[in-house]
PDB file of N, CA and C in Angstrom:
ATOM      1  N   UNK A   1      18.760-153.128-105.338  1.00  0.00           N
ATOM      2  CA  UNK A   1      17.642-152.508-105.982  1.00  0.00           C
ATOM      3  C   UNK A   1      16.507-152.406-104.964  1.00  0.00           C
ATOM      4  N   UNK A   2      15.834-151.281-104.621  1.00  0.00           N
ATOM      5  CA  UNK A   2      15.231-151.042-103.678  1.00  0.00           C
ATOM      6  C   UNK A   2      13.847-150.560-104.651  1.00  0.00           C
ATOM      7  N   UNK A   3      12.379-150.589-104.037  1.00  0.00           N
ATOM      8  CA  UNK A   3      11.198-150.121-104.403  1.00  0.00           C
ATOM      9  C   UNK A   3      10.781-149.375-103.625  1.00  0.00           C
ATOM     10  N   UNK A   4      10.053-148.101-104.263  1.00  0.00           N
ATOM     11  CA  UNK A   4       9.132-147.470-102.632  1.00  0.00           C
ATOM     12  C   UNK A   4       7.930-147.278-103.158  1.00  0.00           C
ATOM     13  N   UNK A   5       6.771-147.764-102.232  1.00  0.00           N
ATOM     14  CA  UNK A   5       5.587-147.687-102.603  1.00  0.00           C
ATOM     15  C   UNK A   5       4.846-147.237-101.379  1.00  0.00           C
ATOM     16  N   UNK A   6       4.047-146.448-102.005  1.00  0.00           N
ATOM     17  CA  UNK A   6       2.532-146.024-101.302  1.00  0.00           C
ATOM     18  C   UNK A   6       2.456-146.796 -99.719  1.00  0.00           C
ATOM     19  N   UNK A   7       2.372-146.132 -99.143  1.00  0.00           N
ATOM     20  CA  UNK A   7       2.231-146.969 -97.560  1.00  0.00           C
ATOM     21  C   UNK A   7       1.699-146.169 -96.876  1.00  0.00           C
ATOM     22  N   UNK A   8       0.965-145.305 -97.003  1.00  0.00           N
ATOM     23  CA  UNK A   8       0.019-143.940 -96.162  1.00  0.00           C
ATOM     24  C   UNK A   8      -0.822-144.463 -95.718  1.00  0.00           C
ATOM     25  N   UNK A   9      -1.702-145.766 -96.379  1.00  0.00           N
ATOM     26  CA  UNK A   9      -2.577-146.851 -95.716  1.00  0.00           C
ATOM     27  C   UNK A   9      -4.130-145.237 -95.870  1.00  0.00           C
ATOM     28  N   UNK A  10      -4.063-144.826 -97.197  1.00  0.00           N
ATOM     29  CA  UNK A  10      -5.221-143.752 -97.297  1.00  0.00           C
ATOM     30  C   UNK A  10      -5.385-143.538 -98.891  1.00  0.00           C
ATOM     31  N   UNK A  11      -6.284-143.874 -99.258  1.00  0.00           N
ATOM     32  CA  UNK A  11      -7.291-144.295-100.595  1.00  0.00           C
ATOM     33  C   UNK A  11      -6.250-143.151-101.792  1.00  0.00           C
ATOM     34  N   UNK A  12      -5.935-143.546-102.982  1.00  0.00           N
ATOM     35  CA  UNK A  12      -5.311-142.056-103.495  1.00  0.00           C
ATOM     36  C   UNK A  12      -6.265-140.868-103.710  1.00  0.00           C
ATOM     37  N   UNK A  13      -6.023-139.536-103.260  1.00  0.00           N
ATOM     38  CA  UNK A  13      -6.746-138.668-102.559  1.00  0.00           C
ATOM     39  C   UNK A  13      -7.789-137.678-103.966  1.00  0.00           C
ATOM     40  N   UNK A  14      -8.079-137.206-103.367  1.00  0.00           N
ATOM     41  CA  UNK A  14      -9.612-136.243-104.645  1.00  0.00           C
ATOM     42  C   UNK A  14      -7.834-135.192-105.355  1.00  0.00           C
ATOM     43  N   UNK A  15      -7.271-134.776-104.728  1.00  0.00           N
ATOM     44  CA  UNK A  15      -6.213-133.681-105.293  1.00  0.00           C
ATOM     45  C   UNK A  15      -5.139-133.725-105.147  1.00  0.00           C
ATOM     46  N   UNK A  16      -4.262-133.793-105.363  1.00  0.00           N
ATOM     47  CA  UNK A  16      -2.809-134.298-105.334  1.00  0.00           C
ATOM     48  C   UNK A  16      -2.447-133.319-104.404  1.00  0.00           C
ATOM     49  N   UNK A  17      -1.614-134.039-103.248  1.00  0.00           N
ATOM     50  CA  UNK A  17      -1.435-133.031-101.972  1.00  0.00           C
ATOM     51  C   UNK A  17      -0.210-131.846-102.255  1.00  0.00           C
ATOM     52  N   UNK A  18       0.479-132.030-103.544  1.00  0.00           N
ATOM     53  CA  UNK A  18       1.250-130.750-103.644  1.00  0.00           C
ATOM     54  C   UNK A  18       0.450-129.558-103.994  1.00  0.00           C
ATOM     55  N   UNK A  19      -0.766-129.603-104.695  1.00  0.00           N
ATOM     56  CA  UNK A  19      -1.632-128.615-105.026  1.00  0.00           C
ATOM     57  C   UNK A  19      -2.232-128.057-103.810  1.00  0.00           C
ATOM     58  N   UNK A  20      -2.974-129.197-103.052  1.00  0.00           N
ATOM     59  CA  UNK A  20      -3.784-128.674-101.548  1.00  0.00           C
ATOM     60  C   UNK A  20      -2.672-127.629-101.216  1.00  0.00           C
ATOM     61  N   UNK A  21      -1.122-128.261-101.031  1.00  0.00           N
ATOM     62  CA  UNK A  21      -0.475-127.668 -99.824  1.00  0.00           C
ATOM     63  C   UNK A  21      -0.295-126.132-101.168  1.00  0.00           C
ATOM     64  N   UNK A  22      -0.003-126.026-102.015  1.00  0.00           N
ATOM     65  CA  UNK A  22       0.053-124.607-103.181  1.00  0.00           C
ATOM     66  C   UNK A  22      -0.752-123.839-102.873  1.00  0.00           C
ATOM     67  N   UNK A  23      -2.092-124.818-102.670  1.00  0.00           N
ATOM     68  CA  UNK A  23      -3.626-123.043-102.285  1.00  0.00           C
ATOM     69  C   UNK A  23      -3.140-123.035-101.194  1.00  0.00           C
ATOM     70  N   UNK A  24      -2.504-123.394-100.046  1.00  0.00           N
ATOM     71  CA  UNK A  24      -2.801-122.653 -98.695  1.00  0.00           C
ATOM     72  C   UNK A  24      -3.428-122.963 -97.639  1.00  0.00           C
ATOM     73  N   UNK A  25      -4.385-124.264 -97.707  1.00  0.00           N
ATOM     74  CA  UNK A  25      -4.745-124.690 -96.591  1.00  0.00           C
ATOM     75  C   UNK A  25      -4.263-126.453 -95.915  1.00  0.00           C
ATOM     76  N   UNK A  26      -4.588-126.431 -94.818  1.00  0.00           N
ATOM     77  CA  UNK A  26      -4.628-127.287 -94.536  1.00  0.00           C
ATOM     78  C   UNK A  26      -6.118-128.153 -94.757  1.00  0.00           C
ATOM     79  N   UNK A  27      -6.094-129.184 -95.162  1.00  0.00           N
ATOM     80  CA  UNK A  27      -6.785-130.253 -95.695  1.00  0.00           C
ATOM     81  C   UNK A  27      -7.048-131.154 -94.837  1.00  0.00           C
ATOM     82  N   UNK A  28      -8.260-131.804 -94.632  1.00  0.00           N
ATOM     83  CA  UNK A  28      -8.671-132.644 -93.821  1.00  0.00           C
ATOM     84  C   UNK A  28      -7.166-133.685 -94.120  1.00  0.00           C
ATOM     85  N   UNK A  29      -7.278-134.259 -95.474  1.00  0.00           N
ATOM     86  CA  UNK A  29      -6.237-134.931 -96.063  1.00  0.00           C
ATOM     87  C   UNK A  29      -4.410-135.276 -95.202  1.00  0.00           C
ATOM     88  N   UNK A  30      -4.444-133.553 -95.562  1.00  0.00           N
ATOM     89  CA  UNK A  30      -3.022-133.193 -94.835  1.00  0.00           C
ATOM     90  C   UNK A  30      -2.586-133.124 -93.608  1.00  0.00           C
ATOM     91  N   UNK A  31      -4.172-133.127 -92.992  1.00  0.00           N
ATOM     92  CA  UNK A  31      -3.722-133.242 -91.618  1.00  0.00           C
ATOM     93  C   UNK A  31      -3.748-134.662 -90.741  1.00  0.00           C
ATOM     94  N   UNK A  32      -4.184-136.289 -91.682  1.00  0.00           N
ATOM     95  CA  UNK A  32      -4.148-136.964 -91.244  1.00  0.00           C
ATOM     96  C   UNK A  32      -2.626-137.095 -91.956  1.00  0.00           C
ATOM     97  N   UNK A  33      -2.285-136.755 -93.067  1.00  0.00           N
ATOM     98  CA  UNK A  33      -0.708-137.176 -92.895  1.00  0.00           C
ATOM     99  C   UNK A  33       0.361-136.932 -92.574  1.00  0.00           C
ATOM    100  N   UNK A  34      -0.204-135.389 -91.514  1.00  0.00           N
ATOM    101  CA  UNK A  34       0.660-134.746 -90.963  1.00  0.00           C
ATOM    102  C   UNK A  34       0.671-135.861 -89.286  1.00  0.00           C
ATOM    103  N   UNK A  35      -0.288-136.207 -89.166  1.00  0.00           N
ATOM    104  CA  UNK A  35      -0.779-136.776 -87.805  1.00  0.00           C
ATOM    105  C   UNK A  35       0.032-138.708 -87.738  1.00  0.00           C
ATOM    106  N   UNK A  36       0.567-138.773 -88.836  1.00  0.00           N
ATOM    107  CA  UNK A  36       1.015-140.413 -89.578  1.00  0.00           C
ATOM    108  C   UNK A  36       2.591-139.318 -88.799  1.00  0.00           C
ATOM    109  N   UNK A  37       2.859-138.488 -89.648  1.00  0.00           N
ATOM    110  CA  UNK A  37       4.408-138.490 -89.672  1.00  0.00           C
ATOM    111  C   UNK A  37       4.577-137.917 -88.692  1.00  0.00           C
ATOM    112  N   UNK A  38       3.948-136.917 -87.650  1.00  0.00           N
ATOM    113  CA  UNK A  38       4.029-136.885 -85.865  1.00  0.00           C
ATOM    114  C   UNK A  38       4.484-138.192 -85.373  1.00  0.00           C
ATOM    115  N   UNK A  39       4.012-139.029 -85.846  1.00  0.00           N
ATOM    116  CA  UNK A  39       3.990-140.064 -84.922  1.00  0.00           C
ATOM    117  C   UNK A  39       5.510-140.838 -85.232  1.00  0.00           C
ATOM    118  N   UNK A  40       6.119-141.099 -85.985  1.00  0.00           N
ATOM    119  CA  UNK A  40       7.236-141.099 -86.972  1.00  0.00           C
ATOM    120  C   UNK A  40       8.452-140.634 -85.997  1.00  0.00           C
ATOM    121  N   UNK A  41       7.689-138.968 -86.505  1.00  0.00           N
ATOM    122  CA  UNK A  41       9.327-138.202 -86.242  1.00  0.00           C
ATOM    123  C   UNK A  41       9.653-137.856 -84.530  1.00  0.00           C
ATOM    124  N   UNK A  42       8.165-138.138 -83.864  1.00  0.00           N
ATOM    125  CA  UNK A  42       8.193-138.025 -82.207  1.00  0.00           C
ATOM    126  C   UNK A  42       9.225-139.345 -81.644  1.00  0.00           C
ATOM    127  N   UNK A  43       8.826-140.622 -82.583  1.00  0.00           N
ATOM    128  CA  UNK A  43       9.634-142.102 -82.198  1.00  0.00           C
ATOM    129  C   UNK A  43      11.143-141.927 -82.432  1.00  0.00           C
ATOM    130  N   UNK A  44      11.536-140.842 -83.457  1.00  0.00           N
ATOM    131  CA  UNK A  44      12.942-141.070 -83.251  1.00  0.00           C
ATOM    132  C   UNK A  44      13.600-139.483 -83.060  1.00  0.00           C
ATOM    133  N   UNK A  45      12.829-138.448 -83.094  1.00  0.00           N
ATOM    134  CA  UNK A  45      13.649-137.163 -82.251  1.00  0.00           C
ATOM    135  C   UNK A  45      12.405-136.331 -81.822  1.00  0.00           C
ATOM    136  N   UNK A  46      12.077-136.348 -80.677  1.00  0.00           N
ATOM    137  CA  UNK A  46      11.026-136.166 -80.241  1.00  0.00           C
ATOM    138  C   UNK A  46      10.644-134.813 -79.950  1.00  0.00           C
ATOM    139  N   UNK A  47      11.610-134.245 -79.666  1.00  0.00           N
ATOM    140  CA  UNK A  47      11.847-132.756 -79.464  1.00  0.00           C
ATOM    141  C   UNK A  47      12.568-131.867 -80.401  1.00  0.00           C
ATOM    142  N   UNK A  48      12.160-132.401 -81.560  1.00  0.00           N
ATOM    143  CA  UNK A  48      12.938-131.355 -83.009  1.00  0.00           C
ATOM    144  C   UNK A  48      12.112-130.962 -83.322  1.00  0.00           C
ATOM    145  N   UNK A  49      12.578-129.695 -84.359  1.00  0.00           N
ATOM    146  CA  UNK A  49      11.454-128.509 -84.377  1.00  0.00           C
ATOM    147  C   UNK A  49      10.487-129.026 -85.306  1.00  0.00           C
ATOM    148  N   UNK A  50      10.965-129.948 -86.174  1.00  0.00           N
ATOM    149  CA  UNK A  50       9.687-130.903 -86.949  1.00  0.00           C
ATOM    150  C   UNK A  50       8.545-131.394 -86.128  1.00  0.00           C
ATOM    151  N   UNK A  51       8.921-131.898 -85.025  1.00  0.00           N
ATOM    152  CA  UNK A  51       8.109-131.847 -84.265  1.00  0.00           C
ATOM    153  C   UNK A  51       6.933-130.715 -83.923  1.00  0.00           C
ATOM    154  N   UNK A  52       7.730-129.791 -83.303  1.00  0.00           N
ATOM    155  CA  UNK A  52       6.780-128.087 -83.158  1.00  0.00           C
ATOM    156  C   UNK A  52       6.088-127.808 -84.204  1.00  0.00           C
ATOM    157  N   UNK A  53       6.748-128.121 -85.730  1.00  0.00           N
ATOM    158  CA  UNK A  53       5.995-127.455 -86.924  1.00  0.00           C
ATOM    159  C   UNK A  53       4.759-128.197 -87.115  1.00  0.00           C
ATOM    160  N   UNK A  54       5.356-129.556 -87.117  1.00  0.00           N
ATOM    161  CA  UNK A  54       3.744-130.528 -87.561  1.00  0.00           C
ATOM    162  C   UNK A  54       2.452-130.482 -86.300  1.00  0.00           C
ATOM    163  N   UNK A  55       2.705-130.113 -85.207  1.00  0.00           N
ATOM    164  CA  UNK A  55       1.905-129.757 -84.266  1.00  0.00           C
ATOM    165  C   UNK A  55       1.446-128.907 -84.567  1.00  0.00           C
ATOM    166  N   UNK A  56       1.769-127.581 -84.916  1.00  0.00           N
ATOM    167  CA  UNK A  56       1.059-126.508 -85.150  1.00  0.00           C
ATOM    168  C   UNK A  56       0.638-126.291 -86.910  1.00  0.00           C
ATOM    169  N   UNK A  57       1.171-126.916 -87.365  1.00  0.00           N
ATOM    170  CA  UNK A  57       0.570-127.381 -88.960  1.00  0.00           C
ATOM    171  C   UNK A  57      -0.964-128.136 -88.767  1.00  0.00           C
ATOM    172  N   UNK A  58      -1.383-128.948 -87.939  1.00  0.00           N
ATOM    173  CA  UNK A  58      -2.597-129.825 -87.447  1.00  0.00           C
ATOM    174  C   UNK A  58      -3.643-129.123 -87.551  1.00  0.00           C
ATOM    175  N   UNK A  59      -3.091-127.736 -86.623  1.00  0.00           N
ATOM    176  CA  UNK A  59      -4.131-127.051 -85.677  1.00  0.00           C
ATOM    177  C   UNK A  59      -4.283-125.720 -86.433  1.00  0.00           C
ATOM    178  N   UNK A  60      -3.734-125.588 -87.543  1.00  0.00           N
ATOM    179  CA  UNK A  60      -3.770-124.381 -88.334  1.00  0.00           C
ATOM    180  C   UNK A  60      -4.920-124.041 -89.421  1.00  0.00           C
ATOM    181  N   UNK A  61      -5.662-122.890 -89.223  1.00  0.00           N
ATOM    182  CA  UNK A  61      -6.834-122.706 -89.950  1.00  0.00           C
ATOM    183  C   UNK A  61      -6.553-121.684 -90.543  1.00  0.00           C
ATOM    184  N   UNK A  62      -5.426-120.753 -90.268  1.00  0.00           N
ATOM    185  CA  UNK A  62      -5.389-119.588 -91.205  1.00  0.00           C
ATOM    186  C   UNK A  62      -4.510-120.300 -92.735  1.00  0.00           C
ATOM    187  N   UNK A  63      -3.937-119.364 -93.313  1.00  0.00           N
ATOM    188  CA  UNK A  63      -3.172-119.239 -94.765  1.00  0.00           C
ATOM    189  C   UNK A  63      -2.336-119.369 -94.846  1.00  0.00           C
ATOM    190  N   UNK A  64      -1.481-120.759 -95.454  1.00  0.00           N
ATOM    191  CA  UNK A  64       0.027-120.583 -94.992  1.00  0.00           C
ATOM    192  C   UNK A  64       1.015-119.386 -95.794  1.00  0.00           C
ATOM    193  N   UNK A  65       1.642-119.144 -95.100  1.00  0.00           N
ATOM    194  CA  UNK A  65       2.893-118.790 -96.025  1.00  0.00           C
ATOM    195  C   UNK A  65       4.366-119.522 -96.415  1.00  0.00           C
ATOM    196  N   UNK A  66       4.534-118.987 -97.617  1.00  0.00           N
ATOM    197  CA  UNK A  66       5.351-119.541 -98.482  1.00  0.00           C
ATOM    198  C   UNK A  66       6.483-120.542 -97.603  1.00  0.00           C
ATOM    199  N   UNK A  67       6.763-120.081 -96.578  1.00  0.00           N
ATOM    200  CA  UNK A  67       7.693-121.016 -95.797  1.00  0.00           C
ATOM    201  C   UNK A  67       7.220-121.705 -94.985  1.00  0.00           C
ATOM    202  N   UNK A  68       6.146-122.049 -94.854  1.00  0.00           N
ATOM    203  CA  UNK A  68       5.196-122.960 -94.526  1.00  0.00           C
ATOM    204  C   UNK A  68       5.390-124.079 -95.736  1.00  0.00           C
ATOM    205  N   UNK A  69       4.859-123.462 -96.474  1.00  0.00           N
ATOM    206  CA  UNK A  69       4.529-124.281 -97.672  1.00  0.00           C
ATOM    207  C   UNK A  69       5.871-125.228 -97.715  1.00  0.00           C
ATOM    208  N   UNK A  70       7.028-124.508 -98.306  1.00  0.00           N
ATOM    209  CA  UNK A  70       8.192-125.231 -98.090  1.00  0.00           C
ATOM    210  C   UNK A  70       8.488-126.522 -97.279  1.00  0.00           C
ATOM    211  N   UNK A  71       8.193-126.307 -96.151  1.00  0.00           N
ATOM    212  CA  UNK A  71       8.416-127.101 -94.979  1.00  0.00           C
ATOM    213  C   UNK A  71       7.593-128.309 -95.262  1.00  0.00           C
ATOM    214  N   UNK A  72       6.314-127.777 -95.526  1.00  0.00           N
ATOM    215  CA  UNK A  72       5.541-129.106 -95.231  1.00  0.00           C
ATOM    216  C   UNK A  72       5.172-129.810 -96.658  1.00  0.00           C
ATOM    217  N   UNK A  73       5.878-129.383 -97.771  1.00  0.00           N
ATOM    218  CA  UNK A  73       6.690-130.204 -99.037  1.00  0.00           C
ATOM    219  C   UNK A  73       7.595-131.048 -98.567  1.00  0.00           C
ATOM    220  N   UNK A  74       8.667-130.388 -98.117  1.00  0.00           N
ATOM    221  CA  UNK A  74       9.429-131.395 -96.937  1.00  0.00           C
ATOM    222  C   UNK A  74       9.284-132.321 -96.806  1.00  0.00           C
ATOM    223  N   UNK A  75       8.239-132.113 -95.043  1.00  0.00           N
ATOM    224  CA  UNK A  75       7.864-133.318 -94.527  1.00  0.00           C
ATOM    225  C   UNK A  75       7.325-134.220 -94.975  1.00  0.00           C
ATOM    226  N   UNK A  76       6.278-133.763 -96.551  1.00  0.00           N
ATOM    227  CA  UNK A  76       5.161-134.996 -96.965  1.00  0.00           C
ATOM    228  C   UNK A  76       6.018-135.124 -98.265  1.00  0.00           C
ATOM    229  N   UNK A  77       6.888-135.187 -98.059  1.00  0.00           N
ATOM    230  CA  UNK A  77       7.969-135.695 -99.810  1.00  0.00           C
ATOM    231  C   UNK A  77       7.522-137.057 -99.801  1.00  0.00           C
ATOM    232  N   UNK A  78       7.677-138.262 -99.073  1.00  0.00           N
ATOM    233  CA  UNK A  78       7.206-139.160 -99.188  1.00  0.00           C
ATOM    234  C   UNK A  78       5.908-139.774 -99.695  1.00  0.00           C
ATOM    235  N   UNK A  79       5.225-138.724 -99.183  1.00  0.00           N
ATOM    236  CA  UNK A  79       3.890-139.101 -99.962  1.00  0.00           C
ATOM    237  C   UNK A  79       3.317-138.260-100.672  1.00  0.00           C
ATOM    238  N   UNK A  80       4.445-137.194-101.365  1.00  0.00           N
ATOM    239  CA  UNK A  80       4.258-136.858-102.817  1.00  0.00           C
ATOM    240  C   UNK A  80       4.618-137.828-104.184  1.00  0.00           C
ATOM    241  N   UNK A  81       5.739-138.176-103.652  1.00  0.00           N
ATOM    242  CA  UNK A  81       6.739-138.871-104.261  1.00  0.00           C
ATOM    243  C   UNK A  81       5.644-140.155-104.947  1.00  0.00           C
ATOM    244  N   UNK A  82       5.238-140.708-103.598  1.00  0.00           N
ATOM    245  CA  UNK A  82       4.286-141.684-103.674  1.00  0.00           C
ATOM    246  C   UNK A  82       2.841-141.624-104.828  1.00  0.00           C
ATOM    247  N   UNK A  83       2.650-140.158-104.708  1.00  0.00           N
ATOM    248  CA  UNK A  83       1.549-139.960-105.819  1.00  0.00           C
ATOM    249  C   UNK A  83       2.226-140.040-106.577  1.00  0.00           C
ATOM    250  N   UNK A  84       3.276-139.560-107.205  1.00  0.00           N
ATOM    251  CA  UNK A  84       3.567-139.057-108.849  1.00  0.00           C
ATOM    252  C   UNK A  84       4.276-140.476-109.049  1.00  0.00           C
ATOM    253  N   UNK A  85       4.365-141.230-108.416  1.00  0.00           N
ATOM    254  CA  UNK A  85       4.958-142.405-108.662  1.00  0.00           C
ATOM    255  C   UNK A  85       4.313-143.959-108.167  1.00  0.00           C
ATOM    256  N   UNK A  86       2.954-144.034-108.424  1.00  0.00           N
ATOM    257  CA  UNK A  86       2.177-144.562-107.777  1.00  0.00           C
ATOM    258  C   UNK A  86       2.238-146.522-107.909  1.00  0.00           C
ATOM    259  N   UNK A  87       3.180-146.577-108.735  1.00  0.00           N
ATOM    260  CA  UNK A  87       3.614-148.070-109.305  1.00  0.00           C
ATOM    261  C   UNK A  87       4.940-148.597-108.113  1.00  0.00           C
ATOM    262  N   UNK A  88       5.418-147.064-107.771  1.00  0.00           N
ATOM    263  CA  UNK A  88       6.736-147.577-107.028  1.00  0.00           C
ATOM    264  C   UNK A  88       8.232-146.500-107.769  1.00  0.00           C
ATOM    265  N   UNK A  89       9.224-146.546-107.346  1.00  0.00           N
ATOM    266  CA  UNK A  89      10.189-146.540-107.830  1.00  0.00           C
ATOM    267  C   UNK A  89      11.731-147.240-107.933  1.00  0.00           C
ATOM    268  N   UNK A  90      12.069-147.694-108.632  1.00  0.00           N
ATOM    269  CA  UNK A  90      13.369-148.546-109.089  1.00  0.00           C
ATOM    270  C   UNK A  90      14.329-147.769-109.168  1.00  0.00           C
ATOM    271  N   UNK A  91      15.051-148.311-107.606  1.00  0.00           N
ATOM    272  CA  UNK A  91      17.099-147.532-107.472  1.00  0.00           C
ATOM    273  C   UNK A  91      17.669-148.730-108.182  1.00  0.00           C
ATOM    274  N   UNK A  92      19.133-148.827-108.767  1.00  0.00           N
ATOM    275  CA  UNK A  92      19.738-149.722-109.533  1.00  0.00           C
ATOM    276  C   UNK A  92      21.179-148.908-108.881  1.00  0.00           C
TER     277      UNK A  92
END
């Protein structure tokens, strides 16, 4: 039986980050947890295109599009997951 809890080590946020990432921008928010999971996914494949995306996800001021959006649902599943489940969750 395993638990997963909140570990972003960042206050729970003004808007739930699946909405931020729905309008289209990048978020002060999103970009420190894009800047958590750089650091992550550089330690164990350093040169995958997750890599390239969350780099240029950081530095992005225009509008994403829809496959943007996708992607970086993706990457921050963990700390979606983490909002809508903010007690934890129980595998059996």
């Amino acid at each position: 039986m395993a638990i997963i809890y909140r570990q972003s080590g960042l206050s729970l946020p003004k808007e739930r980050i699946k909405i931020q990432i729905e309008r289209g921008r990048i978020t002060e928010e999103i970009s420190l947890l894009l800047e958590q999971e750089l650091v992550e996914v550089e330690s164990v494949k350093p040169n995958s295109w997750d890599v390239k995306f969350i780099k240029s996800m950081i530095r992005n001021s225009r509008r994403l599009t829809e496959p943007q959006k996708r992607q970086l649902t993706r990457i921050l599943q963990n700390h979606i997951i983490a909002e809508e489940y903010p007690n934890g969750i129980e595998f059996s």
